[in-house]
Protein backbone atom coordinates (compact mmCIF):
# COMPACT_ATOMS: atom_id res chain seq x y z
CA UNK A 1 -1.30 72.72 -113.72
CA UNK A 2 0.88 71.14 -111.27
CA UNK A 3 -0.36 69.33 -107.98
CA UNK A 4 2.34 72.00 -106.11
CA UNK A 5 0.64 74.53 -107.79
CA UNK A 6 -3.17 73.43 -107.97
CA UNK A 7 -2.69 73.31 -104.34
CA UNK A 8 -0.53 76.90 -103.83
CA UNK A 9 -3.88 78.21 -105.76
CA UNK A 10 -6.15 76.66 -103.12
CA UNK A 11 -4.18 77.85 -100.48
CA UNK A 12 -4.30 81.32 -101.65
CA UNK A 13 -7.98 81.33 -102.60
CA UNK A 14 -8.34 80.11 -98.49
CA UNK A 15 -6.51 82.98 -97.51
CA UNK A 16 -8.24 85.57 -99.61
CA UNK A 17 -11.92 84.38 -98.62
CA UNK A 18 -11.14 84.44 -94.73
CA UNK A 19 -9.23 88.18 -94.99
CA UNK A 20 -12.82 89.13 -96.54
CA UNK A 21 -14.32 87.36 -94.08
CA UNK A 22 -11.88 89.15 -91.33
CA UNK A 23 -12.90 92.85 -92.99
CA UNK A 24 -16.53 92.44 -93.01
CA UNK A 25 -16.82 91.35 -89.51
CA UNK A 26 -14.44 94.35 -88.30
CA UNK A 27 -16.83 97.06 -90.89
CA UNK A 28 -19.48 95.94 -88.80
CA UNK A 29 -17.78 97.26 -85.47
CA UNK A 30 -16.47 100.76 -87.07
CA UNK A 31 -18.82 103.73 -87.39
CA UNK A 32 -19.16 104.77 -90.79
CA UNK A 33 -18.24 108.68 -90.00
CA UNK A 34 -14.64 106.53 -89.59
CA UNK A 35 -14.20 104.15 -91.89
CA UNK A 36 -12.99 106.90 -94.48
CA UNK A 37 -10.08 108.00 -92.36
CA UNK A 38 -6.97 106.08 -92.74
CA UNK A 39 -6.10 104.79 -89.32
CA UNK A 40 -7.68 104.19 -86.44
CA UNK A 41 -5.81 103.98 -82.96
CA UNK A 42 -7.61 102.35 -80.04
CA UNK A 43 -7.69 104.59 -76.76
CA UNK A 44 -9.69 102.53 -74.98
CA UNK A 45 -7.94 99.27 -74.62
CA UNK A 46 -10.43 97.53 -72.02
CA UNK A 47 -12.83 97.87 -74.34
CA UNK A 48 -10.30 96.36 -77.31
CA UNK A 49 -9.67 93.46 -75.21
CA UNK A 50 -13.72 92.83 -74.55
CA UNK A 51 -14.14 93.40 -78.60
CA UNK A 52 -10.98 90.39 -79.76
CA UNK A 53 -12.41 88.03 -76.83
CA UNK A 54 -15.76 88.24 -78.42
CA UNK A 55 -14.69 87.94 -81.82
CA UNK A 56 -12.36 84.41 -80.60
CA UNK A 57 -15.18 83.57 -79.08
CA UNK A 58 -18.15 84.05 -81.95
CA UNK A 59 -15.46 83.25 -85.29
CA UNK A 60 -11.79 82.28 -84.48
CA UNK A 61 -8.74 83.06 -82.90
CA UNK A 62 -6.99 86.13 -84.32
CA UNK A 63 -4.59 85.65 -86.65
CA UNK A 64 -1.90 88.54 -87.73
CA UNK A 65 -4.11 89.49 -90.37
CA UNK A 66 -6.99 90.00 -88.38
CA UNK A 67 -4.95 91.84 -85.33
């Protein structure tokens, strides 16, 4: 295997583990009753805004996955 790709392989594995890391944080915020639908829309943005400054606050800034 190739440096260039030895490293393309890291970089991917990186990106996998945090998206995993991303859903299991944001299961833990959706009631179960929900998480079978398909999509969610927020109604209540205040509280949306309160939920991503905790979660840059606690973890990391969002990233596009995680918005």
């Amino acid at each position: 295997m190739s440096k260039k790709s030895h490293k393309a392989s890291l970089d991917l594995s990186a990106e996998l583990t945090q998206r995993m890391r991303v859903d299991h944080v944001f299961e833990a915020f959706q009631p179960t009753e929900l998480r079978a639908s398909s999509v969610v829309l927020p109604t209540n943005f205040n509280c949306l805004k309160t939920l991503m400054n905790a979660y840059e606050s606690a973890c990391e800034k969002m990233d596009d996955y995680s918005l």
